[in-house]
PDB file of N, CA and C in Angstrom:
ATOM      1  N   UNK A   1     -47.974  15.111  25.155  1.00  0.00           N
ATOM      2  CA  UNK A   1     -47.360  14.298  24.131  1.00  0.00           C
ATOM      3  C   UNK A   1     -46.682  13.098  24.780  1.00  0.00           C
ATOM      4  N   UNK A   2     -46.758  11.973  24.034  1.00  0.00           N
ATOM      5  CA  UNK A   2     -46.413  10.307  25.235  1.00  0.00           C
ATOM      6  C   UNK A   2     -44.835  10.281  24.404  1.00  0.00           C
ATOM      7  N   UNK A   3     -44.086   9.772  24.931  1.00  0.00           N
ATOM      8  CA  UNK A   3     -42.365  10.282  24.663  1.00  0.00           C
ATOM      9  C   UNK A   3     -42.864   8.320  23.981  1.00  0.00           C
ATOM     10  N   UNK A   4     -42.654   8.525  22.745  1.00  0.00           N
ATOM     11  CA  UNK A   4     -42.313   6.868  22.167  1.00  0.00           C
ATOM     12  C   UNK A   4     -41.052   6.274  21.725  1.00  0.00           C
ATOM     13  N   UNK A   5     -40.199   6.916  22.526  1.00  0.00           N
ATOM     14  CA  UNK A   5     -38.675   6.667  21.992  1.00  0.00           C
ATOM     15  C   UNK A   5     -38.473   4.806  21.977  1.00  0.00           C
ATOM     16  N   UNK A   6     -39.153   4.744  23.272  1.00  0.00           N
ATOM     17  CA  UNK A   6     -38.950   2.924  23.718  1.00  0.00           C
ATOM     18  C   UNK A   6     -39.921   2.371  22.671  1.00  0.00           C
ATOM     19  N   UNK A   7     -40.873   2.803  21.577  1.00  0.00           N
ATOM     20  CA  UNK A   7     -41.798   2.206  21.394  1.00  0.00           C
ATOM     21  C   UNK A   7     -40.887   0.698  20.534  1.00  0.00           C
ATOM     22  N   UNK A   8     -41.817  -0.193  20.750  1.00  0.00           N
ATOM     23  CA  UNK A   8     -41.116  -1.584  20.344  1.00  0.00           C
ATOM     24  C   UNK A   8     -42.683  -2.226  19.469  1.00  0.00           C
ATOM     25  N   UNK A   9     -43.742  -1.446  19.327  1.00  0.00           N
ATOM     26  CA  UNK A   9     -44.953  -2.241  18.568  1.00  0.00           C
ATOM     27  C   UNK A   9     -45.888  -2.390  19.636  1.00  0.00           C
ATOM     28  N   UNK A  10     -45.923  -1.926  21.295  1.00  0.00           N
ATOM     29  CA  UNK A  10     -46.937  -1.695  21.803  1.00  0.00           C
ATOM     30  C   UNK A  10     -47.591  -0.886  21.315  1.00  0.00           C
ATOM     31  N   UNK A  11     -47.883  -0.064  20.497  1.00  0.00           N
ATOM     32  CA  UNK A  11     -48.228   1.560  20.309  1.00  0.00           C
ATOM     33  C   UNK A  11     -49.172   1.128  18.944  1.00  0.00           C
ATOM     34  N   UNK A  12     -48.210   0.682  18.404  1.00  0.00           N
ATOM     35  CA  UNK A  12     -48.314   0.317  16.466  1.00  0.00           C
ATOM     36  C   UNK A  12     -49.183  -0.879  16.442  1.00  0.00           C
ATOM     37  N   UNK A  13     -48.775  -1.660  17.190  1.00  0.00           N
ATOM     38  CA  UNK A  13     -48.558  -3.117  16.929  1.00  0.00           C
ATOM     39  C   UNK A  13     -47.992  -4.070  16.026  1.00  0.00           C
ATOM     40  N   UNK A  14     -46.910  -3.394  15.413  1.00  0.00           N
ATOM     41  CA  UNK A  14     -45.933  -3.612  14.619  1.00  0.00           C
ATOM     42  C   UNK A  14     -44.976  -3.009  14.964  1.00  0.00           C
ATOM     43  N   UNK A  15     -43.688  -4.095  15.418  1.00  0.00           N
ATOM     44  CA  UNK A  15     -42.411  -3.693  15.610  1.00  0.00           C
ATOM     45  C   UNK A  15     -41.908  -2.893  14.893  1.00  0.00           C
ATOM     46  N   UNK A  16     -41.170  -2.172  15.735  1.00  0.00           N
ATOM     47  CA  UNK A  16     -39.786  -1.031  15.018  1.00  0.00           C
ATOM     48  C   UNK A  16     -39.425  -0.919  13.832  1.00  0.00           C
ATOM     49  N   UNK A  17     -39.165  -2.544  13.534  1.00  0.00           N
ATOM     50  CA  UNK A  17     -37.944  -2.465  12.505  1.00  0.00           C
ATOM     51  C   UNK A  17     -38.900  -2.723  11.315  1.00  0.00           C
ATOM     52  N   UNK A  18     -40.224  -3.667  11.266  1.00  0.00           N
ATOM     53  CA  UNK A  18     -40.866  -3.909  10.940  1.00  0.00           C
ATOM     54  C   UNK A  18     -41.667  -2.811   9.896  1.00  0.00           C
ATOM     55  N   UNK A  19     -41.838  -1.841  11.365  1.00  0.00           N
ATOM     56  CA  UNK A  19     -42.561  -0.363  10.923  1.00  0.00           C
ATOM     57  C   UNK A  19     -41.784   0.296   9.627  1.00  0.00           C
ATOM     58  N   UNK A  20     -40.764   0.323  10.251  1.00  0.00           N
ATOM     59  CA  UNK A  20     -39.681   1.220   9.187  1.00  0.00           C
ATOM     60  C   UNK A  20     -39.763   0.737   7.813  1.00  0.00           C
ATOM     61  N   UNK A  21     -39.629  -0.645   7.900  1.00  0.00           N
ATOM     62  CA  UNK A  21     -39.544  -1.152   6.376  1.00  0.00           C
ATOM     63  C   UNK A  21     -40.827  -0.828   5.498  1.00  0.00           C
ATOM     64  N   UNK A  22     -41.726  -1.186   6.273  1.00  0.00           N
ATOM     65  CA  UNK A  22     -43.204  -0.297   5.806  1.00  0.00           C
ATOM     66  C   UNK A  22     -42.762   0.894   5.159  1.00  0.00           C
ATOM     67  N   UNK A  23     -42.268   1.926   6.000  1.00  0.00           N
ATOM     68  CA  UNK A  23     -42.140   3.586   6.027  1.00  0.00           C
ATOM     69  C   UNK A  23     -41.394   3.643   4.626  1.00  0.00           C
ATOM     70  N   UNK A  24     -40.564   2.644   4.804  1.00  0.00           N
ATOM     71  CA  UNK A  24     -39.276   2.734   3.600  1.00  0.00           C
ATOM     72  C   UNK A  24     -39.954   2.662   2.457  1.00  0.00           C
ATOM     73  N   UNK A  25     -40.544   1.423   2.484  1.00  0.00           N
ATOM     74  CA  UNK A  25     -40.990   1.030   0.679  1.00  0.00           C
ATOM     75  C   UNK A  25     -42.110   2.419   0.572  1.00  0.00           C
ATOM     76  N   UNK A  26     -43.154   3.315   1.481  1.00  0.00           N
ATOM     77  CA  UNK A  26     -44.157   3.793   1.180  1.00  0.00           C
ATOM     78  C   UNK A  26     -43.342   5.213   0.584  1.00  0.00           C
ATOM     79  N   UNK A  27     -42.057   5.498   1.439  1.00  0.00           N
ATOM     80  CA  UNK A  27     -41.436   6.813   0.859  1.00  0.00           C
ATOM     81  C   UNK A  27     -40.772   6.403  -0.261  1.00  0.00           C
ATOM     82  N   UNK A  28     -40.051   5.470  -0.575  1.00  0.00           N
ATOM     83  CA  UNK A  28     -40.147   5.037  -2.168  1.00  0.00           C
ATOM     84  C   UNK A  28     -40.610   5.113  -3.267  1.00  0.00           C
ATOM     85  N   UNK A  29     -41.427   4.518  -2.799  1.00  0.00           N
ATOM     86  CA  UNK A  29     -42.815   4.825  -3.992  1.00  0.00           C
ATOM     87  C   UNK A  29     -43.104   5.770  -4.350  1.00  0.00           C
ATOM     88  N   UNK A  30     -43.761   6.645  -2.979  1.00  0.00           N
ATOM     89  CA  UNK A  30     -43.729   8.139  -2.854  1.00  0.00           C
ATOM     90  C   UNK A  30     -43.128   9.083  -3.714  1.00  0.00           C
ATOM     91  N   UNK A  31     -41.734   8.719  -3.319  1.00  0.00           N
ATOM     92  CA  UNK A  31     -40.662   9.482  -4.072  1.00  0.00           C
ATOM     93  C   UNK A  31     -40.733   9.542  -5.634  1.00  0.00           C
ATOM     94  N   UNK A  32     -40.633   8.346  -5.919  1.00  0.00           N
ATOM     95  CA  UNK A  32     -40.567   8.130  -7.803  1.00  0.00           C
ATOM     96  C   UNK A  32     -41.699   8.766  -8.302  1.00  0.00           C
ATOM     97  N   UNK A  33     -43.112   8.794  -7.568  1.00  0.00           N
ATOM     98  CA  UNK A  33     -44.564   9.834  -8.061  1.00  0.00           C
ATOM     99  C   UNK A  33     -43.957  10.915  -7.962  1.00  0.00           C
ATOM    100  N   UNK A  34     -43.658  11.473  -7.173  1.00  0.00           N
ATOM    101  CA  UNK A  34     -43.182  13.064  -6.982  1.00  0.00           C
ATOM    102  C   UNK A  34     -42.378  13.095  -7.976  1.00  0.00           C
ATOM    103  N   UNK A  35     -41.099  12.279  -8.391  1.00  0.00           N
ATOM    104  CA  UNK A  35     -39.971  12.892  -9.156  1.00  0.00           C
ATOM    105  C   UNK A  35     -40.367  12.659 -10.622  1.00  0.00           C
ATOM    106  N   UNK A  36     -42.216  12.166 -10.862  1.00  0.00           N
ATOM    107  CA  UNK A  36     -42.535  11.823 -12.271  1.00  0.00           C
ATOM    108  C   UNK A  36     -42.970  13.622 -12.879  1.00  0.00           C
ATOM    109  N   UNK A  37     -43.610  13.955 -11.721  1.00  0.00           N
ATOM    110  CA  UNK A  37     -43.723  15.648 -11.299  1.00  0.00           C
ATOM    111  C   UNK A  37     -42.629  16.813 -12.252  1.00  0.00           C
ATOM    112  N   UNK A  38     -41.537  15.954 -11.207  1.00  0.00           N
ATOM    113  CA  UNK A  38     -40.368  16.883 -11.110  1.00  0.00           C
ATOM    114  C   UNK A  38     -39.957  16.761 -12.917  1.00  0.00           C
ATOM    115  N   UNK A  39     -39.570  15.622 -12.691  1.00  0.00           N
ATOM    116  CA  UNK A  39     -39.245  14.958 -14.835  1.00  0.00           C
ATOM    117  C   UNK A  39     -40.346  16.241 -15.882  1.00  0.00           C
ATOM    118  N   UNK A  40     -41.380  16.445 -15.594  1.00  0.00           N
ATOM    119  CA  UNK A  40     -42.246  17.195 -16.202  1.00  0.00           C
ATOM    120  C   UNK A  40     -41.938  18.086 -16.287  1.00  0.00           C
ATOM    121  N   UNK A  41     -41.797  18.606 -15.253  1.00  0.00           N
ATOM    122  CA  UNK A  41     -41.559  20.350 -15.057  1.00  0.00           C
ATOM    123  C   UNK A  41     -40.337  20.736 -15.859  1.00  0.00           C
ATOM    124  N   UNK A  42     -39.529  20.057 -15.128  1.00  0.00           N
ATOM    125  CA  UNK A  42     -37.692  20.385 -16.181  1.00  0.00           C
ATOM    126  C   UNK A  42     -38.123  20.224 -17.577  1.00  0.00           C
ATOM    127  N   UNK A  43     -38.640  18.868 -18.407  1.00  0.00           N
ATOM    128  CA  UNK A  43     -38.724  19.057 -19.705  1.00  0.00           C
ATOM    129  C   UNK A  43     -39.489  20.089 -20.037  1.00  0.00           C
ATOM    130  N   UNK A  44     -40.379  20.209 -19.045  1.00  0.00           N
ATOM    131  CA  UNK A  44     -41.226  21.610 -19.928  1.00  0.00           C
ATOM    132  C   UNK A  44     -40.352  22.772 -20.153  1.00  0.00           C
ATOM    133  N   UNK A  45     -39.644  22.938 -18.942  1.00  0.00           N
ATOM    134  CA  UNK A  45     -39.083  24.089 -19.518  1.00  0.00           C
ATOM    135  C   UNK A  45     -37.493  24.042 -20.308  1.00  0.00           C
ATOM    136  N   UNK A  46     -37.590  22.784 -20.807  1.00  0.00           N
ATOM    137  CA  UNK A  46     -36.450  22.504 -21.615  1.00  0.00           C
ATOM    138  C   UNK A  46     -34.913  22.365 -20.682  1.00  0.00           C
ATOM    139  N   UNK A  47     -34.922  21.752 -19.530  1.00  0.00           N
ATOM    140  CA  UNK A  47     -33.973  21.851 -18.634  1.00  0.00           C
ATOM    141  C   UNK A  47     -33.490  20.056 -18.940  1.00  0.00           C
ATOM    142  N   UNK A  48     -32.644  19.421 -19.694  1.00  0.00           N
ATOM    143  CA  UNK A  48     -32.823  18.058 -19.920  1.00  0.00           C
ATOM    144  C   UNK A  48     -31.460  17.610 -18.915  1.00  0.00           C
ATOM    145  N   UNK A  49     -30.794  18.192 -18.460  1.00  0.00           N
ATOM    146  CA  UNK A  49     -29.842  18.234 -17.704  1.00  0.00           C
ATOM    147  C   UNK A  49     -30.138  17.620 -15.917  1.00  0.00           C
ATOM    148  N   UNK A  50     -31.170  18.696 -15.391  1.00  0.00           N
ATOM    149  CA  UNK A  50     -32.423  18.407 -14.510  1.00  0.00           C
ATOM    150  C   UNK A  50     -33.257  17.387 -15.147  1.00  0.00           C
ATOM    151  N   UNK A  51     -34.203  16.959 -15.812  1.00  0.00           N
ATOM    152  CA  UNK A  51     -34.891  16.208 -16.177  1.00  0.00           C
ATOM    153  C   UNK A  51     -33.902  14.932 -15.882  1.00  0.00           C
ATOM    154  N   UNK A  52     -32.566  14.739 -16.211  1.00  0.00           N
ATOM    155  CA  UNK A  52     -32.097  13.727 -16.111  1.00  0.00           C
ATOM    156  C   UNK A  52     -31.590  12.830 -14.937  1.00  0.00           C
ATOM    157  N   UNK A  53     -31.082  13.948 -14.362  1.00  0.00           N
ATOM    158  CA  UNK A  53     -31.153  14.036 -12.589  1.00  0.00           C
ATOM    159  C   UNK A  53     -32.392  13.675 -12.042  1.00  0.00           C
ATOM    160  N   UNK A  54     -33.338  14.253 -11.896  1.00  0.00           N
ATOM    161  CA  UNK A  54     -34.605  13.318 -11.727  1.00  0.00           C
ATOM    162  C   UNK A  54     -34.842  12.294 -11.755  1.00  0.00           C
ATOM    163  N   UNK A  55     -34.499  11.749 -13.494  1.00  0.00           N
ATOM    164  CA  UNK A  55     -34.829   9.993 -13.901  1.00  0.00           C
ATOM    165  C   UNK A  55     -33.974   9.278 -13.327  1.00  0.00           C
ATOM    166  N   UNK A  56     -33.077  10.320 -12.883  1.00  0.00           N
ATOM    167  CA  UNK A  56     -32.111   8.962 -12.011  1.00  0.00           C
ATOM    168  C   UNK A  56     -32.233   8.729 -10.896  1.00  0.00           C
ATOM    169  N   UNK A  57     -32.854   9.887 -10.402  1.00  0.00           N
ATOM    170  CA  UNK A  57     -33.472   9.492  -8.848  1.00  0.00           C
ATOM    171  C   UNK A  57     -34.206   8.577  -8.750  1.00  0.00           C
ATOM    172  N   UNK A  58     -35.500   9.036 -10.071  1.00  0.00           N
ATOM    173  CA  UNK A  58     -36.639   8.212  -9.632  1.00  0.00           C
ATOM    174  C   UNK A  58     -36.408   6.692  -9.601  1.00  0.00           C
ATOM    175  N   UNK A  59     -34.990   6.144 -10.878  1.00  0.00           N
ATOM    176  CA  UNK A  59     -34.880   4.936 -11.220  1.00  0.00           C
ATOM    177  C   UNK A  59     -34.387   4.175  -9.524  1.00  0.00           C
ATOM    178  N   UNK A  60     -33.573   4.974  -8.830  1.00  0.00           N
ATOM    179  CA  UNK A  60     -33.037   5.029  -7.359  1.00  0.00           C
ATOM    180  C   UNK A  60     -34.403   4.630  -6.627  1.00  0.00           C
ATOM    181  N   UNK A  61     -35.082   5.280  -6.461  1.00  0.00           N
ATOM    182  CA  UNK A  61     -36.125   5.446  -5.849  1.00  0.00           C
ATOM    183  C   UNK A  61     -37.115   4.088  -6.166  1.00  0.00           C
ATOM    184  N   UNK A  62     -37.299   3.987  -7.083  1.00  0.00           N
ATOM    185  CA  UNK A  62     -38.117   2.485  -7.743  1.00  0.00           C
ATOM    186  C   UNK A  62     -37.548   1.120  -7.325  1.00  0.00           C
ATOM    187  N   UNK A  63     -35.998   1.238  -7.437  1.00  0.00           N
ATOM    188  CA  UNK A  63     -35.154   0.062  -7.056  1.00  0.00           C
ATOM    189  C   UNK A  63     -34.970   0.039  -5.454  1.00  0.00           C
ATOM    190  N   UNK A  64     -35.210   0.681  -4.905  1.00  0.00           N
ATOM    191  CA  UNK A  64     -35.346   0.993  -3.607  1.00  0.00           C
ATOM    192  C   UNK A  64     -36.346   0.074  -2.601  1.00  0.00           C
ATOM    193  N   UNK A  65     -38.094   1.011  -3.977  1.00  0.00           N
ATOM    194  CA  UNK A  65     -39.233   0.304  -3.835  1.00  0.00           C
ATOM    195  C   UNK A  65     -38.937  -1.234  -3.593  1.00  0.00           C
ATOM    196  N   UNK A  66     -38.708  -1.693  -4.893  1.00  0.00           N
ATOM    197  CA  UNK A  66     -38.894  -2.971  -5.154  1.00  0.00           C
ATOM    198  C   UNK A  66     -38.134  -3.855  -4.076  1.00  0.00           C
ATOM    199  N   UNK A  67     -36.578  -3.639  -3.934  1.00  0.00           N
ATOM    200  CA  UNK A  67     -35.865  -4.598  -3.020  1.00  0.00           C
ATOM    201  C   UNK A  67     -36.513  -4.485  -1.653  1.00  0.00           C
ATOM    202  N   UNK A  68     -37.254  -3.289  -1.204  1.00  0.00           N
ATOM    203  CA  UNK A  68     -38.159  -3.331  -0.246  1.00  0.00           C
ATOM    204  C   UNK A  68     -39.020  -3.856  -0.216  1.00  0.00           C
ATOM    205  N   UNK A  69     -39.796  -4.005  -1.370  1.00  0.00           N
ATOM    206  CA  UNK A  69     -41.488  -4.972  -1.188  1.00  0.00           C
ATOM    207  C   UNK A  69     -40.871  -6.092  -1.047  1.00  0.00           C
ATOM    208  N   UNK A  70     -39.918  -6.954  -1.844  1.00  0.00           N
ATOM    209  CA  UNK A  70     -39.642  -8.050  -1.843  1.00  0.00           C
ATOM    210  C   UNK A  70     -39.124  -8.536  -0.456  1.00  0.00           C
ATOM    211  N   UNK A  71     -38.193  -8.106   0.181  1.00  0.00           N
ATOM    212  CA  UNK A  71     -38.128  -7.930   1.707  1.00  0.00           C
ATOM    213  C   UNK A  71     -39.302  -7.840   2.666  1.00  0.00           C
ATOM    214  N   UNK A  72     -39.755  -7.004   2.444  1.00  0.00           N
ATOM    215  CA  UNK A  72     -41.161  -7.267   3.260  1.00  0.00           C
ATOM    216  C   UNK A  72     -42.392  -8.113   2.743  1.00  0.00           C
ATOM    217  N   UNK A  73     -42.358  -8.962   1.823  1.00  0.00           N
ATOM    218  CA  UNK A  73     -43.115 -10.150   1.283  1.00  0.00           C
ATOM    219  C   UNK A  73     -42.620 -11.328   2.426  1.00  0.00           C
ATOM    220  N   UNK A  74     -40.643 -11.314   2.063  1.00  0.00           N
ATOM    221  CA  UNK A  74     -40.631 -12.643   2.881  1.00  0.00           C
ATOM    222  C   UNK A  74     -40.427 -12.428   3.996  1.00  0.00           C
ATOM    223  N   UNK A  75     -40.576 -11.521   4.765  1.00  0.00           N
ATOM    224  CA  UNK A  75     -41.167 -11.175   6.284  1.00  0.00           C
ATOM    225  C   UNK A  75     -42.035 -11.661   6.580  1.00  0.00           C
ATOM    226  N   UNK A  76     -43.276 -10.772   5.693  1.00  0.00           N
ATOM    227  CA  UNK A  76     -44.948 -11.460   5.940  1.00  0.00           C
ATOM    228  C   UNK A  76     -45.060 -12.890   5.491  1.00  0.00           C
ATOM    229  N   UNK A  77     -44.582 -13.933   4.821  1.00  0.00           N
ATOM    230  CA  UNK A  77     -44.656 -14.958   4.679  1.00  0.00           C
ATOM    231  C   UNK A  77     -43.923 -15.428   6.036  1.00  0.00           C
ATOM    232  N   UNK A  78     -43.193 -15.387   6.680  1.00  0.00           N
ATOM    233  CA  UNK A  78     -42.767 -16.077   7.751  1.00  0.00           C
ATOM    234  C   UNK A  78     -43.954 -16.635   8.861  1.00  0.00           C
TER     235      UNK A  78
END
């Protein structure tokens, strides 16, 4: 196993910080699909308490998305 603690975008070819923001917006996104899941399940079983907790994640999770894509737009435009 190659120890990538130093990695800086030799590896990737996309820097660190760069990478992450990637990682960020993709678990974002990620997240709000999964918690459309989760929203389902609770209403099905009549849990609106949970269901609501959810929508607030996911709304978390979406706003997350977005201030991330937009961030990494005017990155890639540079």
């Amino acid at each position: 196993m190659t120890d990538i603690t130093g990695e800086t975008g030799g590896v990737t070819g996309t820097k660190d910080k760069d990478y992450n923001l990637v990682w960020y917006v993709e678990a974002c996104l990620n997240n709000a699909l999964r918690l459309e899941q989760y929203i389902a399940d609770a209403e099905r079983d009549g849990d609106s308490e949970l269901a609501d907790l959810f929508r607030k994640a996911q709304a978390d999770s979406r706003k997350g998305g977005e201030i991330g894509k937009k961030l990494l737009a005017q990155r890639l435009a540079r």
